[in-house]
N, C-alpha and C. Protein backbone atom coordinates (compact mmCIF):
# COMPACT_ATOMS: atom_id res chain seq x y z
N UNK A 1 83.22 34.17 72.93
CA UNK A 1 83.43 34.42 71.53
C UNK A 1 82.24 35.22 71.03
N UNK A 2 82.78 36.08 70.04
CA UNK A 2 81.36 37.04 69.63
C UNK A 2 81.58 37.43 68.09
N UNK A 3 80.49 37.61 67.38
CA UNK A 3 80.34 37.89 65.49
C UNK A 3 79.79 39.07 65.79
N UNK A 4 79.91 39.32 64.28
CA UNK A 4 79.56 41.38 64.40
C UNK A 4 78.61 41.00 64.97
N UNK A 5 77.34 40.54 64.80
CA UNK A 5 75.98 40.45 65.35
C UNK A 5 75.55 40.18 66.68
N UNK A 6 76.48 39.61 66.97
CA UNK A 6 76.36 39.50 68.77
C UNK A 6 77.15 37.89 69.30
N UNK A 7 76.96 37.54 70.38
CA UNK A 7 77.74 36.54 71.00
C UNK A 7 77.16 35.35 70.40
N UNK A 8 78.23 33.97 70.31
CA UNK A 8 77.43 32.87 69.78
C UNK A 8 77.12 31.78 70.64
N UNK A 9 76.69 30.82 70.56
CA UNK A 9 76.36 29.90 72.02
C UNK A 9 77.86 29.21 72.04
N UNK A 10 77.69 28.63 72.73
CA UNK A 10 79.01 28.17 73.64
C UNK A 10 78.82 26.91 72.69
N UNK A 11 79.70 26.11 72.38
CA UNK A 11 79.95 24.44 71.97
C UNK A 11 78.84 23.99 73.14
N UNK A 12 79.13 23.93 74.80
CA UNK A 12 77.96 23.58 75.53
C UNK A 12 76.56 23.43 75.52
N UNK A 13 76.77 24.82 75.56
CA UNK A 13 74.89 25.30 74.91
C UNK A 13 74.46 24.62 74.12
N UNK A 14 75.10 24.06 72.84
CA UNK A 14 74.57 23.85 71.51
C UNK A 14 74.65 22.09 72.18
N UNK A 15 75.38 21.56 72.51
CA UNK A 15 75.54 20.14 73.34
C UNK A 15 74.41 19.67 74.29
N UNK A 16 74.42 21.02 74.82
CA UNK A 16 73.36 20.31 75.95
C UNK A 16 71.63 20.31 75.30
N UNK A 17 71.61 21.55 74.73
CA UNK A 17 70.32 21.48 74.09
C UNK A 17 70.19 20.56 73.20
N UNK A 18 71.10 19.62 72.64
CA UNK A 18 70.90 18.74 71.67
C UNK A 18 70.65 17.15 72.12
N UNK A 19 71.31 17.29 73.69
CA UNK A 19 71.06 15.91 74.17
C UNK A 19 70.03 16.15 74.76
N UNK A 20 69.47 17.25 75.25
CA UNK A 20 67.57 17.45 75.81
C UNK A 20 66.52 17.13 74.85
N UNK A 21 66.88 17.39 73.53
CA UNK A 21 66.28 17.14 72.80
C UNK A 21 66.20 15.36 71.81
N UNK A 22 66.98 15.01 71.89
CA UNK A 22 67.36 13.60 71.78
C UNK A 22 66.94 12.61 72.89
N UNK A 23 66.63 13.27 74.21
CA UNK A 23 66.31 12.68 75.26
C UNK A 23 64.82 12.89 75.32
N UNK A 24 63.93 13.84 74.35
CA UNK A 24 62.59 14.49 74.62
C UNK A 24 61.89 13.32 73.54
N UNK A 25 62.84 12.74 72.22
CA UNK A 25 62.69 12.31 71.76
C UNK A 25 62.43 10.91 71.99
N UNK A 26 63.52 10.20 72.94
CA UNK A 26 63.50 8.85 73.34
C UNK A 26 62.59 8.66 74.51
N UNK A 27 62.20 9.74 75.12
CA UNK A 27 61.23 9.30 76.16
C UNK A 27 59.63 9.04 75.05
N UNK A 28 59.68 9.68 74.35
CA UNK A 28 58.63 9.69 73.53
C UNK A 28 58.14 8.62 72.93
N UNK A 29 59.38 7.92 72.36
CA UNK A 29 59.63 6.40 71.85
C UNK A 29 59.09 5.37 72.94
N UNK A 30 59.43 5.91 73.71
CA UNK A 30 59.48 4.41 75.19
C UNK A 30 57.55 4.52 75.54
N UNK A 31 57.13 5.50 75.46
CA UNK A 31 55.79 5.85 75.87
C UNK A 31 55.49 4.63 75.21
N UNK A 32 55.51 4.48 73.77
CA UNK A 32 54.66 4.22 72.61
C UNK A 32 54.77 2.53 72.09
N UNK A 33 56.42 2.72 72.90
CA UNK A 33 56.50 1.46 72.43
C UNK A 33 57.26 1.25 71.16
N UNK A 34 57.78 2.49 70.45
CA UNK A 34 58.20 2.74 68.99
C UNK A 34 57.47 2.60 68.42
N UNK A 35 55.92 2.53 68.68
CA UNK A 35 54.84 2.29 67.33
C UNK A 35 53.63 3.00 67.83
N UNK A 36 53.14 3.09 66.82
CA UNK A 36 51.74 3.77 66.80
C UNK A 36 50.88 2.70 67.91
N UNK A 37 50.01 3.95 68.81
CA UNK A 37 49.01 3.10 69.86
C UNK A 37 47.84 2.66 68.63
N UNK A 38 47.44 0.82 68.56
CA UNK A 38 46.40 1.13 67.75
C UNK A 38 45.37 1.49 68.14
N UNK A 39 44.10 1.80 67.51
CA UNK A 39 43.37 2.77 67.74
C UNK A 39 42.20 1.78 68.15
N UNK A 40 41.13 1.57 69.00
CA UNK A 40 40.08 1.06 69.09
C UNK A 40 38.92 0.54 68.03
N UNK A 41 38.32 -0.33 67.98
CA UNK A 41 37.62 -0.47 67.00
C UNK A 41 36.30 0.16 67.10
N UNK A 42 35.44 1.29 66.17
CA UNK A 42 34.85 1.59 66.53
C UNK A 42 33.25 0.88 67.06
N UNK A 43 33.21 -0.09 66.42
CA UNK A 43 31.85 -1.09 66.66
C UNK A 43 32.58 -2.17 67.73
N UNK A 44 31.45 -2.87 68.22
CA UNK A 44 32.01 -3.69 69.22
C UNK A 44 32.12 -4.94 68.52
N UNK A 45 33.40 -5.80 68.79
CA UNK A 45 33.47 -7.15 68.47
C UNK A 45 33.40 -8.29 69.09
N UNK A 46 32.65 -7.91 70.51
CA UNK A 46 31.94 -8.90 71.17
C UNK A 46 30.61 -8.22 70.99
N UNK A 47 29.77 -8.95 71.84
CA UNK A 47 28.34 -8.56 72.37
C UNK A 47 28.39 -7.85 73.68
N UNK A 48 27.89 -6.86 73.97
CA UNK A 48 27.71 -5.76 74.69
C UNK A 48 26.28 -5.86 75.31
N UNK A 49 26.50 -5.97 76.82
CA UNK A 49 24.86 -6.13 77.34
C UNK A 49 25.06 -4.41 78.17
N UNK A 50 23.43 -4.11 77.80
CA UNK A 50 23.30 -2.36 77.34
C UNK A 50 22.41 -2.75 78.91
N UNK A 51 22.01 -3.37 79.28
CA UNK A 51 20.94 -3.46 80.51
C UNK A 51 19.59 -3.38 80.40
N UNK A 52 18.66 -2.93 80.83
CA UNK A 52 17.44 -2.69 80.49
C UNK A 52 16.93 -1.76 79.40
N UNK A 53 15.83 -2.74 78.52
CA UNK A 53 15.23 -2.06 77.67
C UNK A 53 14.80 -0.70 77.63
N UNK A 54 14.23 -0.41 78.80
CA UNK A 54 13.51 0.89 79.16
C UNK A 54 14.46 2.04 79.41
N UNK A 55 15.45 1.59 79.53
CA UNK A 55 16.48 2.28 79.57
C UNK A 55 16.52 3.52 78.38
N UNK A 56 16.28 3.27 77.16
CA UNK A 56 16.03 3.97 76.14
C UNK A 56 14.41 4.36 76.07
N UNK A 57 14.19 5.56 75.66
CA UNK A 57 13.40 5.92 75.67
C UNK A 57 12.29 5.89 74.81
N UNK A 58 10.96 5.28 74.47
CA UNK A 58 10.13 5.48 73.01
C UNK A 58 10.20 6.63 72.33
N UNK A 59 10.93 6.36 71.29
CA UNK A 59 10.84 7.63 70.34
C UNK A 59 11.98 8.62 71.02
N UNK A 60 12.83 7.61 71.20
CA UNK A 60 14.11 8.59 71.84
C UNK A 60 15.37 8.06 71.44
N UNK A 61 16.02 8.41 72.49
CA UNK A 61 17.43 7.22 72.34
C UNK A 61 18.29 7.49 73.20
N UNK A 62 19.31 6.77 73.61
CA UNK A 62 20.50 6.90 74.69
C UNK A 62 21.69 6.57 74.06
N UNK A 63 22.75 7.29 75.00
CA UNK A 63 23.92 7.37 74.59
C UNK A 63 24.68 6.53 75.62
N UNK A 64 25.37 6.00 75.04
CA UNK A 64 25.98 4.44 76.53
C UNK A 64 27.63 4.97 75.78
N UNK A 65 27.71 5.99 76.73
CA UNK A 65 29.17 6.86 76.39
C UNK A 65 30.68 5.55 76.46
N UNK A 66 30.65 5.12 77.76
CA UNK A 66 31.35 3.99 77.87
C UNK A 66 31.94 2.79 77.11
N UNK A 67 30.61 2.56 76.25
CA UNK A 67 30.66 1.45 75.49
C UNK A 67 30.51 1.97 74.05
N UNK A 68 30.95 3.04 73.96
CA UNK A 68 30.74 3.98 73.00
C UNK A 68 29.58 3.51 71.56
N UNK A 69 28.64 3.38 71.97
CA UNK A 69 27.05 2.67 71.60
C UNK A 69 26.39 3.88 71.65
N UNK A 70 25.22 4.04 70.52
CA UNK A 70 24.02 4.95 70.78
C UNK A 70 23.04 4.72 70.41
N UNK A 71 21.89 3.93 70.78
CA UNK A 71 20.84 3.19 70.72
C UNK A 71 19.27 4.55 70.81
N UNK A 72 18.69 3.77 69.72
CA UNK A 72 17.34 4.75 69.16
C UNK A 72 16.37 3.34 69.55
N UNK A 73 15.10 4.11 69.74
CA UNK A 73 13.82 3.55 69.96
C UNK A 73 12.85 3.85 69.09
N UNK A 74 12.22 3.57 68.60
CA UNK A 74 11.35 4.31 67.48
C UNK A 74 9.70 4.16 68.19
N UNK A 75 9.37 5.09 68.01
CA UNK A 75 7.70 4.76 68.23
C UNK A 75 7.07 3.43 68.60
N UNK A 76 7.08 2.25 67.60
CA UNK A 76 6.97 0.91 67.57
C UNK A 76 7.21 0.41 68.40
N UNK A 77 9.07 0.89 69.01
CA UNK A 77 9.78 0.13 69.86
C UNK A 77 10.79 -0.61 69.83
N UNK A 78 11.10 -0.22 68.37
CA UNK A 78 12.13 -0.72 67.76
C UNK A 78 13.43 -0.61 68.03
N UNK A 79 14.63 -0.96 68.00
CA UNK A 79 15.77 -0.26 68.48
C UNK A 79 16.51 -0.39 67.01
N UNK A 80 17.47 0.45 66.96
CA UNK A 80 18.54 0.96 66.22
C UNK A 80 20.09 1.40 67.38
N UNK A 81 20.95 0.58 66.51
CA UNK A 81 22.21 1.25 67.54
C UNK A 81 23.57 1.03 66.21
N UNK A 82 24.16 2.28 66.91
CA UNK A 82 25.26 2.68 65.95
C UNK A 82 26.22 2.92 66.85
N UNK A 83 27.45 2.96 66.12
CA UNK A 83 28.63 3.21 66.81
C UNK A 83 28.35 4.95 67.47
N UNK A 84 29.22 5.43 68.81
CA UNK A 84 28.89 6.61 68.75
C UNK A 84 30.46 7.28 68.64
N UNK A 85 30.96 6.65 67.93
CA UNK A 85 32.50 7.63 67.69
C UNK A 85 32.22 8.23 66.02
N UNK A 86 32.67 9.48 66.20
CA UNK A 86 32.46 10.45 65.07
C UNK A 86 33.15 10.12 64.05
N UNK A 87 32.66 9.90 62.97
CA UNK A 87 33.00 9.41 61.75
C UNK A 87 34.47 10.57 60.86
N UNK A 88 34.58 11.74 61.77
CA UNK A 88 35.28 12.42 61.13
C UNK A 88 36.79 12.52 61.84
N UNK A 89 36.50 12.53 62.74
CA UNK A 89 37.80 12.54 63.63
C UNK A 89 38.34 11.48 65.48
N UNK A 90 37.03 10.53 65.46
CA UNK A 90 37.20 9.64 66.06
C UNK A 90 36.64 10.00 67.83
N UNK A 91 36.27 10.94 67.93
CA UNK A 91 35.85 11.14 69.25
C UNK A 91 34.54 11.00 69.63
N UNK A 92 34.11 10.26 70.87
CA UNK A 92 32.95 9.75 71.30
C UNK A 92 32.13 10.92 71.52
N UNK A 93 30.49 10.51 70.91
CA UNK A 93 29.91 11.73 70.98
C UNK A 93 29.66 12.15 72.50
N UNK A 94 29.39 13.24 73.26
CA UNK A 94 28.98 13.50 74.38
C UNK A 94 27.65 13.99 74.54
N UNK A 95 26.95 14.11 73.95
CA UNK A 95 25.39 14.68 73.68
C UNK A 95 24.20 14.32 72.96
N UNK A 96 23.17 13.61 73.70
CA UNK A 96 22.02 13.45 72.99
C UNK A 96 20.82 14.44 73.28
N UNK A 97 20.08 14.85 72.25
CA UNK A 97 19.49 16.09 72.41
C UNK A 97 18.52 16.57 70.74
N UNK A 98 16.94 16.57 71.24
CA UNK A 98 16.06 16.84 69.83
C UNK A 98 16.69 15.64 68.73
N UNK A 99 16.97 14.37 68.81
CA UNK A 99 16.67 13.59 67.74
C UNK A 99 18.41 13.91 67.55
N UNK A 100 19.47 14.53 67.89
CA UNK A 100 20.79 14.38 67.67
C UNK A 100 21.76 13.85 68.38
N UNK A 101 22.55 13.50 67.71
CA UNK A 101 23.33 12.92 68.58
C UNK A 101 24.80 14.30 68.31
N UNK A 102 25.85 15.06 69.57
CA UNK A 102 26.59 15.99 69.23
C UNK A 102 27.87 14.98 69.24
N UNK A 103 29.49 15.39 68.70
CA UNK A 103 30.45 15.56 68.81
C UNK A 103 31.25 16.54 69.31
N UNK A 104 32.22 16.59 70.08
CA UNK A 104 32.40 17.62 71.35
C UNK A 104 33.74 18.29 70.45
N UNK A 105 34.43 17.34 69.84
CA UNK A 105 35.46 17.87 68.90
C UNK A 105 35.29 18.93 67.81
N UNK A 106 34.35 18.51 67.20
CA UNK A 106 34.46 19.81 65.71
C UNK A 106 32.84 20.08 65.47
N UNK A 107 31.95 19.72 66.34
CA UNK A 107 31.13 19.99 66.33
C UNK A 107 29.52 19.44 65.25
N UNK A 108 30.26 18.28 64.81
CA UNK A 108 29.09 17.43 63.95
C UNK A 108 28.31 16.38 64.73
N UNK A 109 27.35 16.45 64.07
CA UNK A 109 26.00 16.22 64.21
C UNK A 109 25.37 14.84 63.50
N UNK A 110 24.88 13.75 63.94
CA UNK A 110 24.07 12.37 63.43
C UNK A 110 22.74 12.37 64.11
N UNK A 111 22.05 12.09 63.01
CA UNK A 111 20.30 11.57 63.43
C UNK A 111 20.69 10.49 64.14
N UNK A 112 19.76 10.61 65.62
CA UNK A 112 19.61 9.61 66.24
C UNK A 112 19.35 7.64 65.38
N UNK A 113 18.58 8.04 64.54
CA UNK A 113 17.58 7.50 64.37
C UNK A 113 17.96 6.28 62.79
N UNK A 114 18.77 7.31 62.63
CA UNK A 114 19.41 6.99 61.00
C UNK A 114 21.24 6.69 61.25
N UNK A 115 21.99 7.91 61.61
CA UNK A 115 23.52 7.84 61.53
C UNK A 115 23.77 8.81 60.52
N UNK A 116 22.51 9.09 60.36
CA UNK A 116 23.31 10.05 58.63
C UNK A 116 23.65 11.59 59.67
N UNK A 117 24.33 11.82 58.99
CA UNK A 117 25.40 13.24 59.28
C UNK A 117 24.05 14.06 58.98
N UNK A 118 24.17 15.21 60.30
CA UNK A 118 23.22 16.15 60.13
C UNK A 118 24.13 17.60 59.65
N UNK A 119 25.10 17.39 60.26
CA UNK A 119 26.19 18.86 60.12
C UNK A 119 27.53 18.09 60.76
N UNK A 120 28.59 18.65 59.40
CA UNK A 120 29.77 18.31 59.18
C UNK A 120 30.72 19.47 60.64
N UNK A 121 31.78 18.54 60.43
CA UNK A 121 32.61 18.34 59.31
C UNK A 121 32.77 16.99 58.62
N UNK A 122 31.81 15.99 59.59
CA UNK A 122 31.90 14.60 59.25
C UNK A 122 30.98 14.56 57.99
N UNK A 123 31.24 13.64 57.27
CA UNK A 123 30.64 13.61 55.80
C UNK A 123 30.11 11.82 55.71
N UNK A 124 30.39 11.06 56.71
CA UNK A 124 30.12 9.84 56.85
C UNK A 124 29.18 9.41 57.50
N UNK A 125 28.26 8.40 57.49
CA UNK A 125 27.56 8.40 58.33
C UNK A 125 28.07 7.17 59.78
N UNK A 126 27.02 7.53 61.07
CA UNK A 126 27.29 6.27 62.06
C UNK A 126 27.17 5.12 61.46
N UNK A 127 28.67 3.92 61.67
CA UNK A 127 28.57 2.46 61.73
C UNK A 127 27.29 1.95 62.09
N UNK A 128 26.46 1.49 61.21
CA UNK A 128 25.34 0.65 62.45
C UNK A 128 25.89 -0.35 63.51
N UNK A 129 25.73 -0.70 64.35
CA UNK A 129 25.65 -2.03 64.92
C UNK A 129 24.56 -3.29 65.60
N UNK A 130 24.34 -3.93 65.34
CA UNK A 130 23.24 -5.10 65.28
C UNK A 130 22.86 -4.92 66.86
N UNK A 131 21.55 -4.76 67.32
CA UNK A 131 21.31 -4.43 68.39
C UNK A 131 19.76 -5.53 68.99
N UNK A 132 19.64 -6.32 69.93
CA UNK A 132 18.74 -7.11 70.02
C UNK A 132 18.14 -7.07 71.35
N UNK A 133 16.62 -7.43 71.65
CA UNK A 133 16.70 -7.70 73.64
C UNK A 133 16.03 -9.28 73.58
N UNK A 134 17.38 -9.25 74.40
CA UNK A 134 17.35 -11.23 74.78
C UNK A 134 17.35 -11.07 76.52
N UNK A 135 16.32 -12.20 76.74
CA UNK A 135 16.59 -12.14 78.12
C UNK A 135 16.38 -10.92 78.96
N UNK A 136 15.44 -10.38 78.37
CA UNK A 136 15.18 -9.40 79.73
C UNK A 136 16.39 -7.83 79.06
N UNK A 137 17.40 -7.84 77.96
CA UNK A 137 18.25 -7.58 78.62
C UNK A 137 18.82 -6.65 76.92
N UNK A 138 18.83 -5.67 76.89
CA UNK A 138 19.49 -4.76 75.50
C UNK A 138 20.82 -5.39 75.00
N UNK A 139 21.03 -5.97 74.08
CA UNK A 139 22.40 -6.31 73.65
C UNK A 139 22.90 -6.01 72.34
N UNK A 140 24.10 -5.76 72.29
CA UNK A 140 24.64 -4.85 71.01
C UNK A 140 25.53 -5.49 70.67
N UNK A 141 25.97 -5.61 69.17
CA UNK A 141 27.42 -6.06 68.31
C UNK A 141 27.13 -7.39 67.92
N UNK A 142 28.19 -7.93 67.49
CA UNK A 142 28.07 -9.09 66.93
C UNK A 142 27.07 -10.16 67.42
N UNK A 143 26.83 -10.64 66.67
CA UNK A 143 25.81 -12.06 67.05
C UNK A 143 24.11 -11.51 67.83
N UNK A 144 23.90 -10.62 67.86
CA UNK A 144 23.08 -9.77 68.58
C UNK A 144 21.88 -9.93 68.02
């Protein structure tokens, strides 16, 4: 069958592409479960053992990518630890470097030391999280 403009799809065509697409749909569903994956919490809601103190550096800090944690040392010896998922769009930072901590996604920036946003797009600062050494041993999150 054909219109001034040219040939039209077949009843088939229009059938089959509609059950590929209804089928692109329900596999999609089944992934998920029909619901949104929820999303991780960004601070920890247990206690998190980080390992050795020295591990972090005086007047530095480390990034414990895994446990998505980013722990500062201050001169003193103090520690500081914050969540290290980006306050703007949720992705774990990948880079510590000169007192920053990077985001690999859009490219913002937190003081080690603080959490405050050095360069957006994030406008929030890092979650703190309660960070202590018991036992020999760096521990982070609750009860800490």
């Amino acid at each position: 069958m054909t219109s001034p403009s040219g040939p039209l799809s077949s009843r088939r065509t229009v059938l089959r592409g509609a059950a590929l697409a209804g089928a692109a749909g329900l596999g999609a569903t089944a992934c998920t479960g029909g619901k949104e994956t929820p999303k991780a919490p960004v601070t920890p809601t247990a206690p998190v053992d980080l390992g050795a103190p020295e591990e972090v550096p005086v007047g530095g800090a480390r990034l414990y990518r895994e446990e998505r944690l980013l722990v500062s040392r201050s001169a003193q010896g103090e520690f500081k630890a914050f969540s290290a998922v980006c306050t703007h769009a949720g992705c774990v930072m990948t880079k510590v470097q000169s007192g920053e901590a990077s985001c690999p996604c859009h490219g913002s920036k937190f003081d080690v030391n603080t959490g405050k946003v050095l360069r957006g797009p994030a406008d929030a600062p890092l979650p703190d999280v309660p960070v202590k050494v018991a036992g020999g041993k760096l521990i982070a999150g609750p009860d800490a």
